[in-house]
N, C-alpha and C. Protein backbone atom coordinates (compact mmCIF):
# COMPACT_ATOMS: atom_id res chain seq x y z
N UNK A 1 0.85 -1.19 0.00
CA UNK A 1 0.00 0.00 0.00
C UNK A 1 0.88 1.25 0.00
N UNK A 2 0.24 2.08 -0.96
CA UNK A 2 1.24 3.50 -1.07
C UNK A 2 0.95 4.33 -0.03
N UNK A 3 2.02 5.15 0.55
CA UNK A 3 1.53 5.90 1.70
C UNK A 3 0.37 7.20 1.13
N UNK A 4 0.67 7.56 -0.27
CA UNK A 4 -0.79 8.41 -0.51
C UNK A 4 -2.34 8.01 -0.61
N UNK A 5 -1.80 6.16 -0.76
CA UNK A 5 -3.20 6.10 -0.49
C UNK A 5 -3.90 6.18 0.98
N UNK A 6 -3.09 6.86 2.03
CA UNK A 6 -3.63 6.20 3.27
C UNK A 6 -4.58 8.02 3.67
N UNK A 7 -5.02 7.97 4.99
CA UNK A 7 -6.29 9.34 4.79
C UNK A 7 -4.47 10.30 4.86
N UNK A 8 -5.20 11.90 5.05
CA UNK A 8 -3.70 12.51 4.87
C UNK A 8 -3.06 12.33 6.61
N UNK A 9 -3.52 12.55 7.38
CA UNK A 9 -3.01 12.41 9.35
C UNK A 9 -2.13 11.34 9.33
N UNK A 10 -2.84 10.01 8.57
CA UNK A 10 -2.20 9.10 8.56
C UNK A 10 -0.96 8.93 7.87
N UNK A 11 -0.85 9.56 6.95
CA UNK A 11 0.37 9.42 6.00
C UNK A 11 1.57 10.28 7.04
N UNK A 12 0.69 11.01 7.50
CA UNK A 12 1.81 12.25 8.04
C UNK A 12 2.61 11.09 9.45
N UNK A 13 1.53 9.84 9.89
CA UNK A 13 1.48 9.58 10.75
C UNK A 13 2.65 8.25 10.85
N UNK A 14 2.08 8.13 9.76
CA UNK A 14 3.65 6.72 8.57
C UNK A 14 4.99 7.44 8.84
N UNK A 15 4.99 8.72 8.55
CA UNK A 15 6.22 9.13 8.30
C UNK A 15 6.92 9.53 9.45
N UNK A 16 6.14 9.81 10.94
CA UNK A 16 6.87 10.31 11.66
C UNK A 16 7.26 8.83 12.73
N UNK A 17 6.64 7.43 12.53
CA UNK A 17 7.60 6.53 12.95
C UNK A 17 8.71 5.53 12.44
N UNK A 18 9.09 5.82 13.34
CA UNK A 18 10.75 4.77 12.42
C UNK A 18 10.66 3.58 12.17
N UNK A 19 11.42 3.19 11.31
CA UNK A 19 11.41 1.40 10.84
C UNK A 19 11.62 0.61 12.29
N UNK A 20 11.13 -0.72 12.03
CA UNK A 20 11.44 -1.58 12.78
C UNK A 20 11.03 -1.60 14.55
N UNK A 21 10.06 -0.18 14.84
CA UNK A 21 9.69 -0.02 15.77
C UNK A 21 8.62 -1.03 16.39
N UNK A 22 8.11 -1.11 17.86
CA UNK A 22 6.84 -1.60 17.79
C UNK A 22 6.01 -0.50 18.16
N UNK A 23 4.78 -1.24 18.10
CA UNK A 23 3.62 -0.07 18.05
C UNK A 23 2.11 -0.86 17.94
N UNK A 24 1.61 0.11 18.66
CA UNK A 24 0.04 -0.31 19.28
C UNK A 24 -0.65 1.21 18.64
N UNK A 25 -1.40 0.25 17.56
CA UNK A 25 -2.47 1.57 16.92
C UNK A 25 -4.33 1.24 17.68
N UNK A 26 -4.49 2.40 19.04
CA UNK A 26 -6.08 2.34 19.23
C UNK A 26 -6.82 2.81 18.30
N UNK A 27 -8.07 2.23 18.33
CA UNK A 27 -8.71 2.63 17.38
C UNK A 27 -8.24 2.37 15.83
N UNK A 28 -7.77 1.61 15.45
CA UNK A 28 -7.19 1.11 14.37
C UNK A 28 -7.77 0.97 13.23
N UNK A 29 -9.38 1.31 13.35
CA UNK A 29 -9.94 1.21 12.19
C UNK A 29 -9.89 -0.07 10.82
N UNK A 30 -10.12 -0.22 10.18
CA UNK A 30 -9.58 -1.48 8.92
C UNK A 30 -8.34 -1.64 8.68
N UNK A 31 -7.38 -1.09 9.88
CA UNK A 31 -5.91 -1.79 9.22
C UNK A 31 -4.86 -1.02 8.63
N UNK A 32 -5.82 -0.20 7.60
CA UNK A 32 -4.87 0.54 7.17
C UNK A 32 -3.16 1.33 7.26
N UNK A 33 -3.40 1.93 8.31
CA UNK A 33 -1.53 2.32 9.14
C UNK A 33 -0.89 1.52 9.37
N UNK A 34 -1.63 0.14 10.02
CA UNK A 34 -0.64 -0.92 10.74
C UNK A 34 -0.31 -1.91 9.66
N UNK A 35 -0.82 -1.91 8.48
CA UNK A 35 -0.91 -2.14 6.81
C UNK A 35 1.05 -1.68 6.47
N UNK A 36 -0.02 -0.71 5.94
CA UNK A 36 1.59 0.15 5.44
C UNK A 36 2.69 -0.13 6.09
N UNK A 37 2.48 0.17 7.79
CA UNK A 37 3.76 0.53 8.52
C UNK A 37 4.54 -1.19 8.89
N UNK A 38 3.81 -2.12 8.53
CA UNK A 38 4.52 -3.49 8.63
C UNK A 38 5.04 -3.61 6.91
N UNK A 39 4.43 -3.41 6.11
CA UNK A 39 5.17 -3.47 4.75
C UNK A 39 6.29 -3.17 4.30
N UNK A 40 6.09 -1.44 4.99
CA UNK A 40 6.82 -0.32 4.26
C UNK A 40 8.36 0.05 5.16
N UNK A 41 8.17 -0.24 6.57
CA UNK A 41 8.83 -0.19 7.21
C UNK A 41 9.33 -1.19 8.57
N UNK A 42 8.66 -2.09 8.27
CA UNK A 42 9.01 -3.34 8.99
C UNK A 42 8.55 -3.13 10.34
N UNK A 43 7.56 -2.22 10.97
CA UNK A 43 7.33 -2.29 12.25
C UNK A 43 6.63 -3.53 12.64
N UNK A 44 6.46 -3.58 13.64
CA UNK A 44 6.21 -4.76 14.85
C UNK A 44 4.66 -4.30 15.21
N UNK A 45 3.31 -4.00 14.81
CA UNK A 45 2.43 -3.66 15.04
C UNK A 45 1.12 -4.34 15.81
N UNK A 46 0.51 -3.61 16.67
CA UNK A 46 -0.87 -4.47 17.25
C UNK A 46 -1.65 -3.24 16.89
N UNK A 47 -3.28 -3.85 17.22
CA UNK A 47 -4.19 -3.10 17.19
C UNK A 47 -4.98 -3.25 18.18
N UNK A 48 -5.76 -2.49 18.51
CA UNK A 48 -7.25 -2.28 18.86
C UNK A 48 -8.15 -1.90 18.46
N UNK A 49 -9.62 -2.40 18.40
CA UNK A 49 -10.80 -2.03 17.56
C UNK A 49 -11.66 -2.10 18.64
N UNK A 50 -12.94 -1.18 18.22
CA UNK A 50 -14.46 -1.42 18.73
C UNK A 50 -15.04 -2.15 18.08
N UNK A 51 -15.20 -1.69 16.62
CA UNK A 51 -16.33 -2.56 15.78
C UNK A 51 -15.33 -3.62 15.62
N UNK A 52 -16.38 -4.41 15.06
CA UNK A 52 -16.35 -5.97 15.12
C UNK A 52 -16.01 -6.15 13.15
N UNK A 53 -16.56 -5.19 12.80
CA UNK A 53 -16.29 -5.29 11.25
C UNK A 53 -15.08 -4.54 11.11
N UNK A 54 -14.42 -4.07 11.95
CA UNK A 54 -13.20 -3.55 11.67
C UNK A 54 -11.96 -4.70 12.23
N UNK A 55 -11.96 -5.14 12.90
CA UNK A 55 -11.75 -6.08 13.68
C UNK A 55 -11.57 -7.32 12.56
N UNK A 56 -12.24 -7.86 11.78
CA UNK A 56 -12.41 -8.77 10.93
C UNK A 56 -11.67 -8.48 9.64
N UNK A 57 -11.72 -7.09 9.39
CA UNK A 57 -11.04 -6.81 8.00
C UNK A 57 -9.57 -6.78 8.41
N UNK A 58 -9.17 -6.32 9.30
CA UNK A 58 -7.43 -6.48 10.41
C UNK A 58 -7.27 -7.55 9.96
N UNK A 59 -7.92 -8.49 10.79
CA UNK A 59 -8.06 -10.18 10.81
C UNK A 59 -7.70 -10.57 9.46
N UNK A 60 -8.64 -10.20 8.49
CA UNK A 60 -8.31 -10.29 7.15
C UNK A 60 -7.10 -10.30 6.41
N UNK A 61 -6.35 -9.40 6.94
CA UNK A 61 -5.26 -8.55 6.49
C UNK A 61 -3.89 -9.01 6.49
N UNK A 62 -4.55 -9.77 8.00
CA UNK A 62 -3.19 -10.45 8.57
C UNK A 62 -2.60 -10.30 9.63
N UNK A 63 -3.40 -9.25 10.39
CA UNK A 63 -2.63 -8.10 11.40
C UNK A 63 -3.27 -8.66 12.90
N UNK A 64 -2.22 -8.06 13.66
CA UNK A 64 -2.46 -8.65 15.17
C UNK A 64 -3.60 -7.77 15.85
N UNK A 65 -5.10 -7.68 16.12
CA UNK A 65 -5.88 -7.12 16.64
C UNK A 65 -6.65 -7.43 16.73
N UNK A 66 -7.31 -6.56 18.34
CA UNK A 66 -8.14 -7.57 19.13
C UNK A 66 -9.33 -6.83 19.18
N UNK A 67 -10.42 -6.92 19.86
CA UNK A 67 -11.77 -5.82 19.89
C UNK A 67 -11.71 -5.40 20.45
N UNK A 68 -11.30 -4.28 21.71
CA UNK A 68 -11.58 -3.88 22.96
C UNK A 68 -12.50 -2.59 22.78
N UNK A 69 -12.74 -1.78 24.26
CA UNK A 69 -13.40 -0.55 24.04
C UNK A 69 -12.23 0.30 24.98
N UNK A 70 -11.43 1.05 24.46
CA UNK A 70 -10.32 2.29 25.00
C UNK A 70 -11.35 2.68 26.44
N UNK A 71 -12.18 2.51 26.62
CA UNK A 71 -12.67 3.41 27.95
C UNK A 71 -12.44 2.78 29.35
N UNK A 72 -11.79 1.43 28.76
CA UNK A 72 -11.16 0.40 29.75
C UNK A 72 -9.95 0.41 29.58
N UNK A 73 -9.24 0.88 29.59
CA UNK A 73 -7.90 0.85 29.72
C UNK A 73 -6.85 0.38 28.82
N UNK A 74 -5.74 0.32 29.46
CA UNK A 74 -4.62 -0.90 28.74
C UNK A 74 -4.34 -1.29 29.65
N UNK A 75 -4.93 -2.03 30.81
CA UNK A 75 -4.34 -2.79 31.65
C UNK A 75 -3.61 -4.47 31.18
N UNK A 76 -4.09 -4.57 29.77
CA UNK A 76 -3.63 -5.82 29.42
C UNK A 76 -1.81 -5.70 29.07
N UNK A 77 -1.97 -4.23 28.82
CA UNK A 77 -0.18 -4.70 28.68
C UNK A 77 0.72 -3.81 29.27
N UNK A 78 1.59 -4.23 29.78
CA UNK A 78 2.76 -3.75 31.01
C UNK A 78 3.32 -2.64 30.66
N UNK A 79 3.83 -1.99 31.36
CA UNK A 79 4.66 -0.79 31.23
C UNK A 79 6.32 -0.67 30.04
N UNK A 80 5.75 0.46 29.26
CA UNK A 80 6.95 0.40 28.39
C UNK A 80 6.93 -0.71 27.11
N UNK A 81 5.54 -1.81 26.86
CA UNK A 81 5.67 -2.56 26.25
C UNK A 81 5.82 -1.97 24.39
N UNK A 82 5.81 -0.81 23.86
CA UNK A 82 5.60 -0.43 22.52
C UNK A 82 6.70 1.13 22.75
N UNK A 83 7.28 1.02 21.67
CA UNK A 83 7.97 1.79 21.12
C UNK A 83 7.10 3.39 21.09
N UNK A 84 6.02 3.32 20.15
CA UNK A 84 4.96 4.02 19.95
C UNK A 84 3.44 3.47 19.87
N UNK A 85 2.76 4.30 20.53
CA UNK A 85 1.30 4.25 20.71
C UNK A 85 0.85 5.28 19.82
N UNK A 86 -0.68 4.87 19.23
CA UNK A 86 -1.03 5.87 18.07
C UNK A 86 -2.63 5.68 18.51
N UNK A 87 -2.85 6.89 18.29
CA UNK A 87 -4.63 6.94 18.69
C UNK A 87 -4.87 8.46 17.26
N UNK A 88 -4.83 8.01 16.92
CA UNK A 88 -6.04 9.08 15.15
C UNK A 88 -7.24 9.10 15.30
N UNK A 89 -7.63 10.18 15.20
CA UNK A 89 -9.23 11.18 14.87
C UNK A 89 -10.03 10.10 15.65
N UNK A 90 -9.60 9.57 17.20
CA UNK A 90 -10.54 9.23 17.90
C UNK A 90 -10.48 9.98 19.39
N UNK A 91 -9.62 10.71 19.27
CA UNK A 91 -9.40 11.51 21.03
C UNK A 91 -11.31 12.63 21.36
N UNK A 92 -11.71 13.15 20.12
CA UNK A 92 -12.71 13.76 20.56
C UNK A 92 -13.66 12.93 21.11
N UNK A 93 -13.94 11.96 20.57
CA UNK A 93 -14.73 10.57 21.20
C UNK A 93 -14.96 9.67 22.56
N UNK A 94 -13.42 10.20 23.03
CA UNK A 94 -13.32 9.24 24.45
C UNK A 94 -14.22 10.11 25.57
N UNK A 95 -14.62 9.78 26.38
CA UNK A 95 -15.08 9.85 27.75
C UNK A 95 -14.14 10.76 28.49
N UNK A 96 -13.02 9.79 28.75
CA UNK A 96 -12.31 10.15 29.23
C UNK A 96 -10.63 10.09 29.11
N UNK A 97 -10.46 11.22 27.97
CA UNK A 97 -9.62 11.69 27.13
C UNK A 97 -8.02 11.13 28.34
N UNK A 98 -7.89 11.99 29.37
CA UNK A 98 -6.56 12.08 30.22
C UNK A 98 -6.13 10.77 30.54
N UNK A 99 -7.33 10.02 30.74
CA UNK A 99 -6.89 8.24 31.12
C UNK A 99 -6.12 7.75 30.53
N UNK A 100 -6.65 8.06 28.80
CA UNK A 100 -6.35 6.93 28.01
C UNK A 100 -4.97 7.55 27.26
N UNK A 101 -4.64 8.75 27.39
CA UNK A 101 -3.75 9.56 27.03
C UNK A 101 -2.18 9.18 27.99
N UNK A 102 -2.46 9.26 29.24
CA UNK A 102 -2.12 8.67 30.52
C UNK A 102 -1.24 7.35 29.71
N UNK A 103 -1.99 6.26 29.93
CA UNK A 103 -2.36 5.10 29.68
C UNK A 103 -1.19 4.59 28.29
N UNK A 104 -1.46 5.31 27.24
CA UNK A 104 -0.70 5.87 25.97
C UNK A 104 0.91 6.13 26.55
N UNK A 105 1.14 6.64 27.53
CA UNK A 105 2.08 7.10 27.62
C UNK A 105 2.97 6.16 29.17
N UNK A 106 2.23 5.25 29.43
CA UNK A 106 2.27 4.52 30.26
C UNK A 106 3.16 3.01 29.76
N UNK A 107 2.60 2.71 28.55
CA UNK A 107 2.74 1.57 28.01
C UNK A 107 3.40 1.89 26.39
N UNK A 108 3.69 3.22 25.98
CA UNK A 108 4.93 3.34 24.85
C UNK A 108 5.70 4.69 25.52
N UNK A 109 6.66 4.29 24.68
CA UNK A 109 7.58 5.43 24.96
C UNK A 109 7.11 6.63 24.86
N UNK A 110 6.59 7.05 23.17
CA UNK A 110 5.94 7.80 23.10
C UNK A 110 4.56 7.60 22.29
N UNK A 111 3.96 8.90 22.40
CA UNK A 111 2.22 8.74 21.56
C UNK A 111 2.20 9.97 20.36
N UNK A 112 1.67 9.33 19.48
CA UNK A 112 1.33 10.17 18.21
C UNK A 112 -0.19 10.26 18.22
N UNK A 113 -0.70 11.50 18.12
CA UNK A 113 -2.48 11.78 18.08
C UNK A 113 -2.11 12.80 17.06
N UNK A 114 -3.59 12.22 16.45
CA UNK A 114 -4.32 13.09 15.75
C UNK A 114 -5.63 13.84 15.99
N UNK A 115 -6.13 14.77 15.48
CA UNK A 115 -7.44 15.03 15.46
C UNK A 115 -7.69 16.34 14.83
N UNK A 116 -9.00 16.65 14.79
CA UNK A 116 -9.48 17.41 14.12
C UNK A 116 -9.84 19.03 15.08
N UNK A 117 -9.37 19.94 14.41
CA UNK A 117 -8.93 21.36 15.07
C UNK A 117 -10.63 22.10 14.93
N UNK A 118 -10.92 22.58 15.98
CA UNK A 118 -12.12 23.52 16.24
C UNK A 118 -11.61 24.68 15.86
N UNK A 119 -10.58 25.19 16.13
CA UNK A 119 -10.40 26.49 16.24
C UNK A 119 -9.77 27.26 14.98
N UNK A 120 -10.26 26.04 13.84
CA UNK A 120 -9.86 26.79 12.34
C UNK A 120 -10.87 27.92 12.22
N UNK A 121 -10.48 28.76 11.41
CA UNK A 121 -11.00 30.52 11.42
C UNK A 121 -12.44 29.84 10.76
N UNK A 122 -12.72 28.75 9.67
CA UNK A 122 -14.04 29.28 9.28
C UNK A 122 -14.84 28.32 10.10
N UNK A 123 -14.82 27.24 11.36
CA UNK A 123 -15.22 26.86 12.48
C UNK A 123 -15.67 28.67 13.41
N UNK A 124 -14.56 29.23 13.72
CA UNK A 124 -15.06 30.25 14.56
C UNK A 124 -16.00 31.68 13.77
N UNK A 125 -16.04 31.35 12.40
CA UNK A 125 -16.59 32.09 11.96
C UNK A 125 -18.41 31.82 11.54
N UNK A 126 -18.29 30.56 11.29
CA UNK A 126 -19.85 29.94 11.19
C UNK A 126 -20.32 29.69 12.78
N UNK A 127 -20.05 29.73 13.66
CA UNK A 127 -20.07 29.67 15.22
C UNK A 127 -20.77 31.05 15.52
N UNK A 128 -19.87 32.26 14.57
CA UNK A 128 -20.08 33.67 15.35
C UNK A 128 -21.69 34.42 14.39
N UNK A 129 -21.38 33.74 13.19
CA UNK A 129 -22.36 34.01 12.20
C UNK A 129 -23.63 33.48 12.43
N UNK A 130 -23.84 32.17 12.60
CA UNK A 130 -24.92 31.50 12.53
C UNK A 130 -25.13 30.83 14.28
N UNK A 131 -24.50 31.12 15.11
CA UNK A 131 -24.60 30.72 16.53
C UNK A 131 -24.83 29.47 16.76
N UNK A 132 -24.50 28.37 15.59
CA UNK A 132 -24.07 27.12 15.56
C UNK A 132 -22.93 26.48 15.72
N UNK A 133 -22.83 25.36 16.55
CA UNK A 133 -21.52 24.58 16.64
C UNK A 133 -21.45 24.23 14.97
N UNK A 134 -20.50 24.13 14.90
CA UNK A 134 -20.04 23.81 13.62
C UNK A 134 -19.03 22.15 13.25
N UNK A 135 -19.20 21.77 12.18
CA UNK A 135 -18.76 20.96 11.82
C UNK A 135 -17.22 21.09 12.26
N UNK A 136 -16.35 19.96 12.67
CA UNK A 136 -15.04 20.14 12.14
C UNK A 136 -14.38 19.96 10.18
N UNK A 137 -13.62 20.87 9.78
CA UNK A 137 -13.70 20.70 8.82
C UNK A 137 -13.41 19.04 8.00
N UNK A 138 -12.43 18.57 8.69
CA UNK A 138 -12.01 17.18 9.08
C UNK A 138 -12.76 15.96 9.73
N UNK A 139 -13.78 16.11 9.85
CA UNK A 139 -14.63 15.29 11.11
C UNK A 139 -16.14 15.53 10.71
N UNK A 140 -16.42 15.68 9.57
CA UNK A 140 -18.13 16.09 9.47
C UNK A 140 -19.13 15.35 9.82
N UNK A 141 -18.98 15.25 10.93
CA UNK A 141 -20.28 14.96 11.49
C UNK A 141 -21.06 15.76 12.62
N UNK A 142 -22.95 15.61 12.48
CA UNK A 142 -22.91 16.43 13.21
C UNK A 142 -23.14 16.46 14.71
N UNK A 143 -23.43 17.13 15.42
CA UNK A 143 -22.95 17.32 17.09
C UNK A 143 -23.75 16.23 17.48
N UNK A 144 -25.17 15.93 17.04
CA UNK A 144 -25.93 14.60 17.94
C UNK A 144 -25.91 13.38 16.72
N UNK A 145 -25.23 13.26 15.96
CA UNK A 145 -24.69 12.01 15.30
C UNK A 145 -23.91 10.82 16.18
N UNK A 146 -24.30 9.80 16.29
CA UNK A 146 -23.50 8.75 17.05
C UNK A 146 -21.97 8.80 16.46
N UNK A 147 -21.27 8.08 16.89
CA UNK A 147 -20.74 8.54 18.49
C UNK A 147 -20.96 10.14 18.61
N UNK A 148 -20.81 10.80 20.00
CA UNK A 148 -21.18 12.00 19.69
C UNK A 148 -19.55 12.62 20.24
N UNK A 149 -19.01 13.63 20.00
CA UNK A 149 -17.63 13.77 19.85
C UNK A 149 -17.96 15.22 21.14
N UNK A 150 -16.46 15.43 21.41
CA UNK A 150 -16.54 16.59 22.27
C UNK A 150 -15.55 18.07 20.89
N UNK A 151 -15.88 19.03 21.12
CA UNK A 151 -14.57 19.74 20.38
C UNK A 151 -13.75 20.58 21.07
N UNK A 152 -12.76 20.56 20.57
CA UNK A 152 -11.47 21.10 21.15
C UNK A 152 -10.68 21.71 20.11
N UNK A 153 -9.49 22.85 20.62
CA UNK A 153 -8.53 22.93 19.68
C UNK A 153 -7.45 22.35 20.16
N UNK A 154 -6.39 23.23 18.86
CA UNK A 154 -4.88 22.78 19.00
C UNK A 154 -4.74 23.42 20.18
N UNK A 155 -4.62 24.49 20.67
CA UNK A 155 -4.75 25.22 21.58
C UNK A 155 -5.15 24.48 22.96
N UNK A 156 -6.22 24.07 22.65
CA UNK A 156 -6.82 23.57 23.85
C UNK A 156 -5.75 22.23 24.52
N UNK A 157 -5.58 21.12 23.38
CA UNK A 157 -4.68 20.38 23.90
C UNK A 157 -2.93 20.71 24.55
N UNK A 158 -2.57 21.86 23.71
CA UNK A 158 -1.62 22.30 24.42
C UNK A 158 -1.77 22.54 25.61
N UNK A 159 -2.90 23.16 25.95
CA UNK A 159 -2.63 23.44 27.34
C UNK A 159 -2.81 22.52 27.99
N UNK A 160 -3.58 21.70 27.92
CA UNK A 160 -3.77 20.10 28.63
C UNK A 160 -2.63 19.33 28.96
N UNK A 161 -1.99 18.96 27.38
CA UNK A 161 -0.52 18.61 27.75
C UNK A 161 0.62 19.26 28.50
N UNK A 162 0.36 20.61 28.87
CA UNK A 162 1.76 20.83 30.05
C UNK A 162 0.84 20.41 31.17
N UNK A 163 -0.38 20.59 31.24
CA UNK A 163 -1.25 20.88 33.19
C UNK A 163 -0.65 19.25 33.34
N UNK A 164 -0.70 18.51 32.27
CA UNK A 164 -0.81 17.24 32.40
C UNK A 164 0.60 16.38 32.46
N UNK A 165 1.84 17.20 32.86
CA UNK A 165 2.95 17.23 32.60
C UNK A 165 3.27 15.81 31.55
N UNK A 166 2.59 16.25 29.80
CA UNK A 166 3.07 15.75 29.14
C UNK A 166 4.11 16.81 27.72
N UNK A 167 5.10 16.13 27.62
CA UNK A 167 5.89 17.08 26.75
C UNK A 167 5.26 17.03 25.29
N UNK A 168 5.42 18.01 24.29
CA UNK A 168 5.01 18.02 22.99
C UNK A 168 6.67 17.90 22.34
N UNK A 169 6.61 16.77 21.34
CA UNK A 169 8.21 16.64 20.52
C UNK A 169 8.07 17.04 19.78
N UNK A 170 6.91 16.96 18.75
CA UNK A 170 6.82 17.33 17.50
C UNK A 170 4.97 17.39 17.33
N UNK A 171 5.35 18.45 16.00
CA UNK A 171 3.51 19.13 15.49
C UNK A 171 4.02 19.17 14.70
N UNK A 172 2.61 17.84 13.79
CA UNK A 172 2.62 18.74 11.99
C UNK A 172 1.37 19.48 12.32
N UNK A 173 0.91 20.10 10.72
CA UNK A 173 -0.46 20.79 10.47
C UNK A 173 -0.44 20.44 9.36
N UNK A 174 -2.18 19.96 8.81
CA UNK A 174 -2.96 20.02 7.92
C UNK A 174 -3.76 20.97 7.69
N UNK A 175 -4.24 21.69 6.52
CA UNK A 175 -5.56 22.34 6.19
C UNK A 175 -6.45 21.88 4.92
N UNK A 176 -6.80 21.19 5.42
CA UNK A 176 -8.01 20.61 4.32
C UNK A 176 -7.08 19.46 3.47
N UNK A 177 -6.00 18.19 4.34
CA UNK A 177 -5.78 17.31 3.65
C UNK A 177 -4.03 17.34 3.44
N UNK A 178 -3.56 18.79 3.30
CA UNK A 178 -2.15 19.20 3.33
C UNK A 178 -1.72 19.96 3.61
N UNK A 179 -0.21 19.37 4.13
CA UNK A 179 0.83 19.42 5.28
C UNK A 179 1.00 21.04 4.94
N UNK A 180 0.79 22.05 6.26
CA UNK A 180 1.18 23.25 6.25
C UNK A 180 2.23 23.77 7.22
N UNK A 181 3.53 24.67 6.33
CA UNK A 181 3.83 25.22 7.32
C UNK A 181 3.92 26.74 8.01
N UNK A 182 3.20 26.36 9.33
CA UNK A 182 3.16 28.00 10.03
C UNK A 182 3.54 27.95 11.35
N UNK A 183 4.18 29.17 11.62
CA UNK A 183 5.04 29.51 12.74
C UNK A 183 3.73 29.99 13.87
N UNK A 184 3.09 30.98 13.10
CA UNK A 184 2.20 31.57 13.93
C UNK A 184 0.84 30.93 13.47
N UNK A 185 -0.29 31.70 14.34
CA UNK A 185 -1.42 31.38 14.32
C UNK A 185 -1.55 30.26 13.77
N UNK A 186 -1.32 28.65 14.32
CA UNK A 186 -1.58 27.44 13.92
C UNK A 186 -2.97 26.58 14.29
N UNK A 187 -3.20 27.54 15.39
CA UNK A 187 -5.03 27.49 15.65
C UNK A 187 -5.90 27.71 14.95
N UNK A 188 -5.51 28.27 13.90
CA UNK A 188 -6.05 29.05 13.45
C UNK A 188 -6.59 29.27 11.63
N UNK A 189 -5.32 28.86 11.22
CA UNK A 189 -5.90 28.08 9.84
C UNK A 189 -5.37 26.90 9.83
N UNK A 190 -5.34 25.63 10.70
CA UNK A 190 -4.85 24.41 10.53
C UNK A 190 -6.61 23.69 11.05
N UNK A 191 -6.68 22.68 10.09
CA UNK A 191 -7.98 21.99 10.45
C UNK A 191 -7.94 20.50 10.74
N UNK A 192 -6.55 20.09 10.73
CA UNK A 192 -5.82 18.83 11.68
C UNK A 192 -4.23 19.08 11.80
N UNK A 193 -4.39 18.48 13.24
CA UNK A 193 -2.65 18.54 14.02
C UNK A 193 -2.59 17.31 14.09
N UNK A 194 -1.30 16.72 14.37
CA UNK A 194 -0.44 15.45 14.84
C UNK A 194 0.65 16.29 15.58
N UNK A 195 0.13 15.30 16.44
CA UNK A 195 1.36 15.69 17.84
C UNK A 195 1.92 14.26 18.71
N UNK A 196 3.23 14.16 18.61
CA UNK A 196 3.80 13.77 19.41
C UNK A 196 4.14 13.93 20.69
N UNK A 197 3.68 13.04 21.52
CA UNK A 197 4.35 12.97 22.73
C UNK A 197 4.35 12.47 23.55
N UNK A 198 5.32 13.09 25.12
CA UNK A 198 6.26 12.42 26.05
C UNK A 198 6.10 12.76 27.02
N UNK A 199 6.36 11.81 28.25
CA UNK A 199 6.26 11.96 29.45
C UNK A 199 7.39 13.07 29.64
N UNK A 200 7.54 14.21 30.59
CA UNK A 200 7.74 15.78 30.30
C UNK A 200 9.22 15.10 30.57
N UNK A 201 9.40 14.37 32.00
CA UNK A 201 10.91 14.33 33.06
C UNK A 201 11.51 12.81 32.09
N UNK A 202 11.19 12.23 30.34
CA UNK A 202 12.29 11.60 29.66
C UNK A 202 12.91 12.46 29.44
């Protein structure tokens, strides 16, 4: 599988782990990352799924993954067991975001997230215009659509990650699919981040 065929977070998401690593993708969806990243780069990959049809197409695939639901933990595997942990465009979804973030950072070295940015200008502008929550531009679905998502920005998680003494290594930005680069205002026209990171005192 070519890395352009994968969504764009994900490609960005291929590229920022190294060969031969291991790695636990939550939320793993059909396979796809843990696809590529055993092909393309020889990682050592597991998964986790909710659905059961996602779960089966893994299965399909070839790939090591099991069904669980993230709102239970990772108590199944020990401390330090994965190189990297990866959770994509499912952090607005959890319950309880700090656990499993925690948890992420408990059991890999480090964590790569993705998700989808609230605080792109035409989010705060259909918000101020029409006094509607708004779609993420990345995430269209809407606010009482199952699962039902919470929103946040880039912003917002930054600040989470120091209260939460977790370090940030690295940020890409997307706007609408591709990789942007900006120094300033990244809240602001970016409509997905990937962020890496680390327990603050590695």
């Amino acid at each position: 599988m070519a890395t352009d065929s994968l969504r764009p977070d994900l490609q960005i998401i291929a590229d920022l782990v190294p060969p031969g690593v291991k790695l636990l993708d939550l939320g793993c969806g059909d396979g796809a990352l843990l696809e590529h990243l055993a092909r393309a780069k020889g990682v050592r990959g597991r998964g986790i799924e909710l659905s059961e049809e996602g779960v089966l197409t893994c299965v399909r695939r070839g790939l090591s993954v099991r069904q669980g639901d993230l709102g239970e933990g990772l108590a199944d595997y020990p401390d330090g067991s994965f190189d990297y942990v990866v959770l994509s465009q499912t952090l607005p979804y959890l319950d309880d975001p700090e656990m499993i973030l925690g948890e992420m950072l408990r059991v890999g070295k480090r964590a790569i997230v993705s998700f989808s940015n609230w605080g792109y200008w035409r989010c705060r502008l259909e918000l101020l215009l029409t006094g509607c929550i708004p779609q993420a531009p990345d995430l269209p679905q809407r606010w009482h659509d199952k699962p039902r998502w919470q929103a946040f920005t880039i912003t917002d998680f930054a600040h989470f990650c120091q209260a939460a003494g977790m370090r940030i290594e690295r940020q890409v930005y997307l706007a609408r699919g591709r990789r942007i680069h900006v120094r300033k205002f990244k809240n602001l026209f970016s409509t997905t981040a990937v962020f890496v990171i680390r327990v603050s005192f590695q």
